[in-house]
N, C-alpha and C. Protein backbone atom coordinates (compact mmCIF):
# COMPACT_ATOMS: atom_id res chain seq x y z
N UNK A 1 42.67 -14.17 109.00
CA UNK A 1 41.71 -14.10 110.10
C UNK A 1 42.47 -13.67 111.36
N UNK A 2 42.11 -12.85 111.86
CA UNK A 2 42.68 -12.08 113.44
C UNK A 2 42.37 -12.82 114.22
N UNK A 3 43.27 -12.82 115.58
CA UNK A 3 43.60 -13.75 116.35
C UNK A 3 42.44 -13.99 117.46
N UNK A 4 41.32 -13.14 117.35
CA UNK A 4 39.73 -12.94 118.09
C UNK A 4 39.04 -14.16 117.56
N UNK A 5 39.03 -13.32 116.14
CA UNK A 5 38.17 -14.31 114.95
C UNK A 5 38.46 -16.26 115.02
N UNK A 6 40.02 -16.43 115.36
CA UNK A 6 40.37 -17.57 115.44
C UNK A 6 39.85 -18.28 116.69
N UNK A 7 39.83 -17.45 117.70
CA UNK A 7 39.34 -18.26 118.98
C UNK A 7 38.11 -18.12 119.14
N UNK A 8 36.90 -17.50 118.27
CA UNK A 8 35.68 -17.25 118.52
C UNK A 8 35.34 -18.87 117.55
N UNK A 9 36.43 -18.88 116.44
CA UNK A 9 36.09 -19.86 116.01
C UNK A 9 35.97 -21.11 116.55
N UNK A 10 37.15 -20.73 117.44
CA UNK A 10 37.77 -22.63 118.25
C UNK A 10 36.33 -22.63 119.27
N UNK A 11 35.82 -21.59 119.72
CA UNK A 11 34.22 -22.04 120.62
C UNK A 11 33.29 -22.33 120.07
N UNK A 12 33.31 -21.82 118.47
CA UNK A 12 32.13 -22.48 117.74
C UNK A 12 32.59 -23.89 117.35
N UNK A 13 33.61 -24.39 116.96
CA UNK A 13 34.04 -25.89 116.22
C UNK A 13 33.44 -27.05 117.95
N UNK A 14 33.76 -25.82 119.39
CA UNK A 14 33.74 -26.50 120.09
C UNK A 14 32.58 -27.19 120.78
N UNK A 15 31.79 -26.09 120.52
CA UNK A 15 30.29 -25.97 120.98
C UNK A 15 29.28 -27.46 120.17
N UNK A 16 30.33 -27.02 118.58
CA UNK A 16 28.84 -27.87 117.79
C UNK A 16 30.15 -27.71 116.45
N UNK A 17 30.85 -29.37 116.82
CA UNK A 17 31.86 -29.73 115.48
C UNK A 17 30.91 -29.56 114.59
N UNK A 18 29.86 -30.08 114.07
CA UNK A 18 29.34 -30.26 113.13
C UNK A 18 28.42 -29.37 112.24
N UNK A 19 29.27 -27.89 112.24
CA UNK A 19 28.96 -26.61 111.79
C UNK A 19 29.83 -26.70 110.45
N UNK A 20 29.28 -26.39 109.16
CA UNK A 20 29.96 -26.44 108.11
C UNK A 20 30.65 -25.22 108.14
N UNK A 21 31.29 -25.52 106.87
CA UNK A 21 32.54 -24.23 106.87
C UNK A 21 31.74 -23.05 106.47
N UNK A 22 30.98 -23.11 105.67
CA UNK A 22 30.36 -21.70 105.70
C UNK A 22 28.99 -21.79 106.51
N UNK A 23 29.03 -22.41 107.67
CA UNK A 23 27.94 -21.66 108.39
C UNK A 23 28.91 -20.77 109.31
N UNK A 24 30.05 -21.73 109.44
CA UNK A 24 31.03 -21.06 110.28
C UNK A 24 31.90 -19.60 109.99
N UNK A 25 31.36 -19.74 108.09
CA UNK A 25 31.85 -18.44 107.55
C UNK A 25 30.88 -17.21 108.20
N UNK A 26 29.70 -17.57 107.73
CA UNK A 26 28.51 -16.79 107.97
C UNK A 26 28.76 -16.06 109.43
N UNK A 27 28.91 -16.93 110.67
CA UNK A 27 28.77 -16.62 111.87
C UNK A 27 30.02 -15.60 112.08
N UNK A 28 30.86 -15.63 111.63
CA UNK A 28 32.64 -15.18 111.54
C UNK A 28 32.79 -13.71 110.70
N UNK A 29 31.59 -14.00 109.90
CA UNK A 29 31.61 -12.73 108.63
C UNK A 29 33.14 -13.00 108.28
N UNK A 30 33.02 -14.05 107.79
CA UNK A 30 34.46 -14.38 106.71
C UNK A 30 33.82 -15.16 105.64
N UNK A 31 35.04 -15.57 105.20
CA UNK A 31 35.32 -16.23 104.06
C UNK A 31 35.24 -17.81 103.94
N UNK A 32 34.09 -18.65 103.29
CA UNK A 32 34.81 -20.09 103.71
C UNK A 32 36.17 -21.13 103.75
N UNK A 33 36.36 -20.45 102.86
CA UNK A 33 37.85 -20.63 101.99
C UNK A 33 38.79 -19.99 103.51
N UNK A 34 38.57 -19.16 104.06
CA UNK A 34 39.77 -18.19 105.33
C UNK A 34 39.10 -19.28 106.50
N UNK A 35 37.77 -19.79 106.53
CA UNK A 35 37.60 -20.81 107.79
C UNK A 35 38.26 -21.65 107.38
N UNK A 36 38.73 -22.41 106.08
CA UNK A 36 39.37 -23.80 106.13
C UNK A 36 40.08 -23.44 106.11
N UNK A 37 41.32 -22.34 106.03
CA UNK A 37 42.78 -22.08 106.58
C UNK A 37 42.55 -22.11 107.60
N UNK A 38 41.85 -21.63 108.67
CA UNK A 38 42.38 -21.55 110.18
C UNK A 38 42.27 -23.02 110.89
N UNK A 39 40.68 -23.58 109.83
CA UNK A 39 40.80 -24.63 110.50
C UNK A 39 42.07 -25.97 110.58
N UNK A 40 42.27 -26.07 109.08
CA UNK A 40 43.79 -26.64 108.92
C UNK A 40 45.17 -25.70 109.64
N UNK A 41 44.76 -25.25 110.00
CA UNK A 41 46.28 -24.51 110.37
C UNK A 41 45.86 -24.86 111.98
N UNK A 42 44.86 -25.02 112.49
CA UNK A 42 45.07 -25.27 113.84
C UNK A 42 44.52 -26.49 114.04
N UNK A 43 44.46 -27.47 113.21
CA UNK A 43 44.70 -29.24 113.30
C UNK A 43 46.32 -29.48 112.97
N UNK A 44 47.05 -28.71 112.11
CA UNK A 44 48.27 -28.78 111.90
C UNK A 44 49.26 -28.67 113.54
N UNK A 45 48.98 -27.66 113.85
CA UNK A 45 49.58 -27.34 114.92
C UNK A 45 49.15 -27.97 116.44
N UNK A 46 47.95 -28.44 115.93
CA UNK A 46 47.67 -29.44 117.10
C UNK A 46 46.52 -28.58 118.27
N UNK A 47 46.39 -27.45 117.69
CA UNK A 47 45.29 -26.75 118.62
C UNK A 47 43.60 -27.55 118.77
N UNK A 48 43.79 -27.97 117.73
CA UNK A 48 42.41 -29.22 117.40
C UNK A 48 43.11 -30.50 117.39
N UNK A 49 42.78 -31.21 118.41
CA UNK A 49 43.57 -32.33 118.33
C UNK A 49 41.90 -33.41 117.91
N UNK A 50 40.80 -33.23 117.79
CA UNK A 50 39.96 -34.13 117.31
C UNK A 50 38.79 -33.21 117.47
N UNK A 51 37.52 -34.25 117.03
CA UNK A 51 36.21 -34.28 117.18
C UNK A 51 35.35 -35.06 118.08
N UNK A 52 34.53 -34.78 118.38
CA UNK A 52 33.79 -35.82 119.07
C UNK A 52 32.43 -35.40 119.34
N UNK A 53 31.62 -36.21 119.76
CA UNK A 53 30.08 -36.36 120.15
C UNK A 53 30.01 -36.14 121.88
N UNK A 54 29.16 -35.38 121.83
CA UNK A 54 28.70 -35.40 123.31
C UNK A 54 27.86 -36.56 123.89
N UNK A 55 27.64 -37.73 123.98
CA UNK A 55 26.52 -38.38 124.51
C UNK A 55 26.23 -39.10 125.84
N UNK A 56 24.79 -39.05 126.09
CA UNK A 56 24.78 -39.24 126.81
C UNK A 56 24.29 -40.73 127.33
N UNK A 57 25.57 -41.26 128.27
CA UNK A 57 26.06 -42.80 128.29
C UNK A 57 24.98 -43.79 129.00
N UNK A 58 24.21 -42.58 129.90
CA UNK A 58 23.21 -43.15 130.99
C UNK A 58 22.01 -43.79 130.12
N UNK A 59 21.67 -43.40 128.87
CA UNK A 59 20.46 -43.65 127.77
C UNK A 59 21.19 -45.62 127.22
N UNK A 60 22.46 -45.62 127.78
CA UNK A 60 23.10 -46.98 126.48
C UNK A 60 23.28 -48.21 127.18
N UNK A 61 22.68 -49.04 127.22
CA UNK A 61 22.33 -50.11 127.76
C UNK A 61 24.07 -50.82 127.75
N UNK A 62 24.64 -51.29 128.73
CA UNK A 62 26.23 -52.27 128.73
C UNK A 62 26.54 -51.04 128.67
N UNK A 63 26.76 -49.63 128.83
CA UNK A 63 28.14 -49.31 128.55
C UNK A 63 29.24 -48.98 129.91
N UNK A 64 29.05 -49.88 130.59
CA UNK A 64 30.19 -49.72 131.45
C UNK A 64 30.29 -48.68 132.78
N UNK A 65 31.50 -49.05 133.20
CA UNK A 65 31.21 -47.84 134.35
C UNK A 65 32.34 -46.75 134.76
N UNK A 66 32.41 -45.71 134.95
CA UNK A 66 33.30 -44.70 134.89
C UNK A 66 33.86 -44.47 136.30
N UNK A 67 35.04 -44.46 136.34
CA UNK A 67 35.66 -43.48 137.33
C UNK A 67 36.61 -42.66 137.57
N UNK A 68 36.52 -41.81 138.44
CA UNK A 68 37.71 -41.09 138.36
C UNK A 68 38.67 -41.41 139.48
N UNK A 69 40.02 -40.99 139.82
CA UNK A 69 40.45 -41.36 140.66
C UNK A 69 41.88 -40.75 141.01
N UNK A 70 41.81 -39.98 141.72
CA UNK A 70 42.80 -38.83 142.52
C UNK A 70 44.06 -39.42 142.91
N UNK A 71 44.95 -39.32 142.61
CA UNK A 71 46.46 -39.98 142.41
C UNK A 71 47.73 -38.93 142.83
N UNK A 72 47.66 -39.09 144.15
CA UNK A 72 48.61 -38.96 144.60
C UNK A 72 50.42 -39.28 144.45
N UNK A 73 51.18 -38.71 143.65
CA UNK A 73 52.76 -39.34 143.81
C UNK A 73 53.67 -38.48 143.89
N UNK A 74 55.00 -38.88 144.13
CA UNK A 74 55.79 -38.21 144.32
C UNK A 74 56.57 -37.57 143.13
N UNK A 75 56.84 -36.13 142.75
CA UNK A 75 57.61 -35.98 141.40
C UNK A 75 58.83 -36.17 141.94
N UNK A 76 59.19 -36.12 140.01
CA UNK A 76 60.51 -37.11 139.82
C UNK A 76 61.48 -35.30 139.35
N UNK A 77 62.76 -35.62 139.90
CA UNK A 77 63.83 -35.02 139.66
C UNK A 77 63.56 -34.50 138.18
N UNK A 78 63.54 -32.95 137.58
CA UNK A 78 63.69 -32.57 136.12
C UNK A 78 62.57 -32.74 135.10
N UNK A 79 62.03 -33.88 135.98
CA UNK A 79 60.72 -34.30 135.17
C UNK A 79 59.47 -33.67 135.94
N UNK A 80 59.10 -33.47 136.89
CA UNK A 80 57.85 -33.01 137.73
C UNK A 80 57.06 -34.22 137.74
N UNK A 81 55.90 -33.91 137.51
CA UNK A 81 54.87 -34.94 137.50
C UNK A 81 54.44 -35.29 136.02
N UNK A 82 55.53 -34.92 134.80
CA UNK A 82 54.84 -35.99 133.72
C UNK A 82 55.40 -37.14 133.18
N UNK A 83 56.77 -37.34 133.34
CA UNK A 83 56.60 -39.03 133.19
C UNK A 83 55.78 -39.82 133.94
N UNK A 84 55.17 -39.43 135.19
CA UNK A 84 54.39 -40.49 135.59
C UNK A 84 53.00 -40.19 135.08
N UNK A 85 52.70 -39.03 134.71
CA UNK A 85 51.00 -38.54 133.65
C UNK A 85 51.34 -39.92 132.36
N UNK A 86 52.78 -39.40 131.89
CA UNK A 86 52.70 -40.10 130.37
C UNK A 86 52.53 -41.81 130.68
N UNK A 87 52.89 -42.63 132.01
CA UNK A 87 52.84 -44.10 132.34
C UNK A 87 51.52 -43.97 132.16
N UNK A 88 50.75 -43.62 132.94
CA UNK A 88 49.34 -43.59 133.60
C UNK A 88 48.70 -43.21 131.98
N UNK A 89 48.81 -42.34 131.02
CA UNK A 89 47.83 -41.89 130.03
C UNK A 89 47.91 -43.18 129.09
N UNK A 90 48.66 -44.07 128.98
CA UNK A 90 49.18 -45.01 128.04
C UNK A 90 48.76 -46.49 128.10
N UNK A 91 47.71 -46.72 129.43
CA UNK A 91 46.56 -47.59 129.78
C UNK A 91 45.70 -47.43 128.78
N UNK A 92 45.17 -48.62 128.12
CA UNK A 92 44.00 -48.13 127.11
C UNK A 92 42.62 -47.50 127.91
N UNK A 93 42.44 -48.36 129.47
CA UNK A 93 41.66 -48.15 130.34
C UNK A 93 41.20 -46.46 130.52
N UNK A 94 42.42 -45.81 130.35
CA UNK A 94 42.79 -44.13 130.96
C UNK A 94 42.06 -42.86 129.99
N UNK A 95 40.83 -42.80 130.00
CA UNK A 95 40.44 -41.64 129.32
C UNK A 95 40.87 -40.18 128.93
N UNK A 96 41.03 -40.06 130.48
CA UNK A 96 42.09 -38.40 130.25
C UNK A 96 42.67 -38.26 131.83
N UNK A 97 43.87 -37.72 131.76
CA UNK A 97 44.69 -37.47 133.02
C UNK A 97 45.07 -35.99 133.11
N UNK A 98 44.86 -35.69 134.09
CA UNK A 98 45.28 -33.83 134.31
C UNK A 98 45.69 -33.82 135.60
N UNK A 99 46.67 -32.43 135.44
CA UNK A 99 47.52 -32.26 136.61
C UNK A 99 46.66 -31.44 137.69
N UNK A 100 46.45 -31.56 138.53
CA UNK A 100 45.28 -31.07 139.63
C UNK A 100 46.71 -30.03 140.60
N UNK A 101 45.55 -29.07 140.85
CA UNK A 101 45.92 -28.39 143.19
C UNK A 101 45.04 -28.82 143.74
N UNK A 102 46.12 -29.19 145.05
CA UNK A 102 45.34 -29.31 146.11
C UNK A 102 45.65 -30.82 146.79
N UNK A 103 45.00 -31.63 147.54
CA UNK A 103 45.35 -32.64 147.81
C UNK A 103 45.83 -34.31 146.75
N UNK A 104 45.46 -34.37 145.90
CA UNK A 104 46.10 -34.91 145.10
C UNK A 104 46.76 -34.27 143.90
N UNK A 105 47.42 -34.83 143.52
CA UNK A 105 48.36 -34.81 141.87
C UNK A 105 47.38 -34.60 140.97
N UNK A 106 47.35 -35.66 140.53
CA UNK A 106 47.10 -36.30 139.10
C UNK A 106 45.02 -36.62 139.42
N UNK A 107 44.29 -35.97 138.46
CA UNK A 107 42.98 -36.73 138.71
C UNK A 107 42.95 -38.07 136.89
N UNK A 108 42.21 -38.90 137.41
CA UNK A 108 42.88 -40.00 135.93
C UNK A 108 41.02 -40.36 136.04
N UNK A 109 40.82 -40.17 134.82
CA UNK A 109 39.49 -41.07 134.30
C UNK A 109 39.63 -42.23 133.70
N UNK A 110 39.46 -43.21 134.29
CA UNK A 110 39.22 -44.79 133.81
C UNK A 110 37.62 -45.11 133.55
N UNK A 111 37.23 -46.11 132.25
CA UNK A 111 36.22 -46.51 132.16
C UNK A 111 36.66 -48.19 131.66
N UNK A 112 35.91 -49.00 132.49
CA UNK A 112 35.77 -50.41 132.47
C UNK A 112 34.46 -50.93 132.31
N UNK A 113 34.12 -52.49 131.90
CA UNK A 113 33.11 -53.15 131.89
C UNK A 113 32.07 -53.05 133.03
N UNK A 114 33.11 -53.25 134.11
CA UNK A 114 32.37 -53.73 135.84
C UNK A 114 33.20 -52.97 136.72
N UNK A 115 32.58 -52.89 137.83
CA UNK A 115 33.36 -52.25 138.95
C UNK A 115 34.60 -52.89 138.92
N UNK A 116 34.59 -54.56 138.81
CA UNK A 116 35.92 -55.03 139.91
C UNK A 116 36.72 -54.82 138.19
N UNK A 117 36.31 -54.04 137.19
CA UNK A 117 37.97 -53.61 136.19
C UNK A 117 38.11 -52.57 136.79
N UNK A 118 37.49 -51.97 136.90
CA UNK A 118 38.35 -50.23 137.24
C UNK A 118 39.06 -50.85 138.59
N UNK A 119 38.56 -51.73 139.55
CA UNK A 119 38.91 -51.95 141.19
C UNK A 119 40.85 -52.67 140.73
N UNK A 120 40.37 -53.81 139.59
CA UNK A 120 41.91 -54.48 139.75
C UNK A 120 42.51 -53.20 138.93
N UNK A 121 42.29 -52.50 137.85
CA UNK A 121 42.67 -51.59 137.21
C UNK A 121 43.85 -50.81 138.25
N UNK A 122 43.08 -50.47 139.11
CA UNK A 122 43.41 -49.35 140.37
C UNK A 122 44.71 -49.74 141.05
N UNK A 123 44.30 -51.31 141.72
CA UNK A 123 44.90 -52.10 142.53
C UNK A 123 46.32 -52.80 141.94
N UNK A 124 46.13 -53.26 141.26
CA UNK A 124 47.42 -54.11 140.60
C UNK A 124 48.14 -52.96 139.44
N UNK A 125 47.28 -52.00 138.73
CA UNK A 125 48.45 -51.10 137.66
C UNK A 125 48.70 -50.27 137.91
N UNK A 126 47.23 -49.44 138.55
CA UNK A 126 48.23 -47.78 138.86
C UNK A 126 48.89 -47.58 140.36
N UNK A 127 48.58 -48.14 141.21
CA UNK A 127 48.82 -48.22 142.49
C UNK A 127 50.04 -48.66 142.70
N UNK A 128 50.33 -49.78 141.71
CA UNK A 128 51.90 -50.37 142.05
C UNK A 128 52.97 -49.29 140.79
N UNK A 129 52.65 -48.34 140.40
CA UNK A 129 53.52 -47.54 139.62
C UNK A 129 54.11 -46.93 140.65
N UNK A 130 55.58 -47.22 140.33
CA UNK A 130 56.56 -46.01 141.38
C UNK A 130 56.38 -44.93 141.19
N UNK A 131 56.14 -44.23 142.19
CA UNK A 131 56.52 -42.68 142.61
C UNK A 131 54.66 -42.64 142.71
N UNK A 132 53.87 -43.49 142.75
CA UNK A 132 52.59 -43.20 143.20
C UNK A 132 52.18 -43.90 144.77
N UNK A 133 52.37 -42.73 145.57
CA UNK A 133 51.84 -43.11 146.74
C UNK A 133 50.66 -42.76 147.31
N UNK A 134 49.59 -42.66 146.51
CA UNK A 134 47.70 -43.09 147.26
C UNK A 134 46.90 -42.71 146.23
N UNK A 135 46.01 -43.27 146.39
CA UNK A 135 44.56 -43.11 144.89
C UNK A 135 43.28 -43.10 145.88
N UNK A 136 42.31 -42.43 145.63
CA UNK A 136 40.89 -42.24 145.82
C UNK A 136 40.18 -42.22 144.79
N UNK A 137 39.36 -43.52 144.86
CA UNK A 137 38.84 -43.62 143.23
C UNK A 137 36.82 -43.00 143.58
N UNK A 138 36.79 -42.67 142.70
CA UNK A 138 34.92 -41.75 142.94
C UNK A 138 34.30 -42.75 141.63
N UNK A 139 33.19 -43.50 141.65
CA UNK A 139 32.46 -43.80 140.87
C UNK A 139 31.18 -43.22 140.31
N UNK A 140 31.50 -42.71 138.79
CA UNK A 140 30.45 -41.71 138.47
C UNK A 140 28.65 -42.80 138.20
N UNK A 141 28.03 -41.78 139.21
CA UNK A 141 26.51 -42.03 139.30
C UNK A 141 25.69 -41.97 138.36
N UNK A 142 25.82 -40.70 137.90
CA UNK A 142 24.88 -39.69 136.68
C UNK A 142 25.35 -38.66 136.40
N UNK A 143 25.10 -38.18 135.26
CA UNK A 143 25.64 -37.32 134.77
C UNK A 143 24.85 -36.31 134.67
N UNK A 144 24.79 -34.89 135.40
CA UNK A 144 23.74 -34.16 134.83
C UNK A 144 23.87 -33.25 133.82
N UNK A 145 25.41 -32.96 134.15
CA UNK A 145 25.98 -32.04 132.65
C UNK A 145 27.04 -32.01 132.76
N UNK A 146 27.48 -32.03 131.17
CA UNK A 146 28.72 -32.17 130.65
C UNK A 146 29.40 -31.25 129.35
N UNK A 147 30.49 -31.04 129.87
CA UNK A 147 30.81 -29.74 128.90
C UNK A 147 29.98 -28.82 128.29
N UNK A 148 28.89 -28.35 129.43
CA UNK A 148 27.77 -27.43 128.85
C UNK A 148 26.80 -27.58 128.16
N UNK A 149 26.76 -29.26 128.20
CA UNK A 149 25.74 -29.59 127.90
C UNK A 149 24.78 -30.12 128.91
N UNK A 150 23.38 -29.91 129.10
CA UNK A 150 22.31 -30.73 130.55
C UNK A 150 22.12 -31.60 130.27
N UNK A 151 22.66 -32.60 130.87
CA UNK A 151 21.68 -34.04 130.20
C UNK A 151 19.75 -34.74 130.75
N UNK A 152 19.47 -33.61 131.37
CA UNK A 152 18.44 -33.94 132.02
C UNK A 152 17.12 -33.74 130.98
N UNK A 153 16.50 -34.79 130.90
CA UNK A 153 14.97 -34.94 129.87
C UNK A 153 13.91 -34.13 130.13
N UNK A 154 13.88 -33.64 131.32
CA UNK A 154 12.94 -33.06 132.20
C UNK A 154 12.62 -31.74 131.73
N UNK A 155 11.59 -31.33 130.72
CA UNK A 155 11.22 -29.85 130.28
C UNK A 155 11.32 -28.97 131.98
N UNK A 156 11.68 -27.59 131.63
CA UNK A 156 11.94 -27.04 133.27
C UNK A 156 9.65 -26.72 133.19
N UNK A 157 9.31 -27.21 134.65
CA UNK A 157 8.36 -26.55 134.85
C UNK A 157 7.79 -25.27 134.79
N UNK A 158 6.37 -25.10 134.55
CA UNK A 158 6.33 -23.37 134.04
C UNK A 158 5.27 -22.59 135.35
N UNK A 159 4.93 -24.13 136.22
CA UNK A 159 4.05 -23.46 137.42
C UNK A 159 4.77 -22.76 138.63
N UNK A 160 4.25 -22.02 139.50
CA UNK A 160 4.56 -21.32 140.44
C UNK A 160 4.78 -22.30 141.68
N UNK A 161 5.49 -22.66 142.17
CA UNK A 161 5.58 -23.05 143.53
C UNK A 161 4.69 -22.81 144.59
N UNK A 162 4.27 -23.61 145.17
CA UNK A 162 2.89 -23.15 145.76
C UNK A 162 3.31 -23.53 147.21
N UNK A 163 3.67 -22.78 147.88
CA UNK A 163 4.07 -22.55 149.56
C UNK A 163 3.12 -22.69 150.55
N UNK A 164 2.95 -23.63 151.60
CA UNK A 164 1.82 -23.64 152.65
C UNK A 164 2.45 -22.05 153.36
């Protein structure tokens, strides 16, 4: 499979994991047998590092509350800014951490029970990590879309706007 074919694939596995191998043949005009090489060959190598479900959290009664939170620190000599990514990713609390431009470093997604986990979360673990000097934490509201997906229930209206 050519190196097009492989990344047209990685947007279909990405779009909608739950495409069999030969629908994924079908769409590819390949082979099913040539989709499960690429697909094992790029879980091997780590280009697919998982699967997952899109859902949406606002529908699930208890599930907690999300935030993100802009993390400012200082890099370290040889290392830059990822020994302190790899402290910070190694919280079970820590969803995903990425290296940001612009006024902060590091943006870090935490999800807890209640506000005051993500608050001591903030306060007592990541805040007192050396070489981190300031956090701005954002508490997510709603979600209206996520990785291209809308989460909104709302069929789009089909009437005309009606202007005084």
């Amino acid at each position: 499979m050519d190196s097009e074919k492989r990344i047209k694939l990685l947007h279909l596995l990405h779009e909608n994991a739950k495409y069999t191998d030969e629908m994924l043949a079908t769409l590819l005009d390949e082979e099913p047998a040539e989709v499960r090489a690429a697909i094992a060959e790029a879980e091997q190598s780590r280009v697919i590092l998982g699967y997952s479900a899109i859902v949406n959290w606002d529908k699930v009664e208890g599930n907690g509350v999300t935030a993100v939170i802009d993390v400012r620190v200082t890099p370290q000599r040889e290392v830059g800014f990822d020994a302190i990514a790899r402290r910070i990713y190694r919280f079970s609390e820590v969803k995903s951490v990425a290296l940001m431009s612009g006024a902060y470093d590091l943006q870090v997604v935490v999800e807890g029970s209640h506000l005051r986990d993500v608050a001591t979360f903030v306060s007592e673990r990541l805040a007192t990590i050396e070489h981190v000097t300031g956090t701005a934490t954002h508490f997510l509201l709603k979600t209206y879309k996520a990785d291209g997906v809308i989460f909104d229930d709302r069929e789009d209206e089909k009437r005309l706007v009606v202007a005084p």
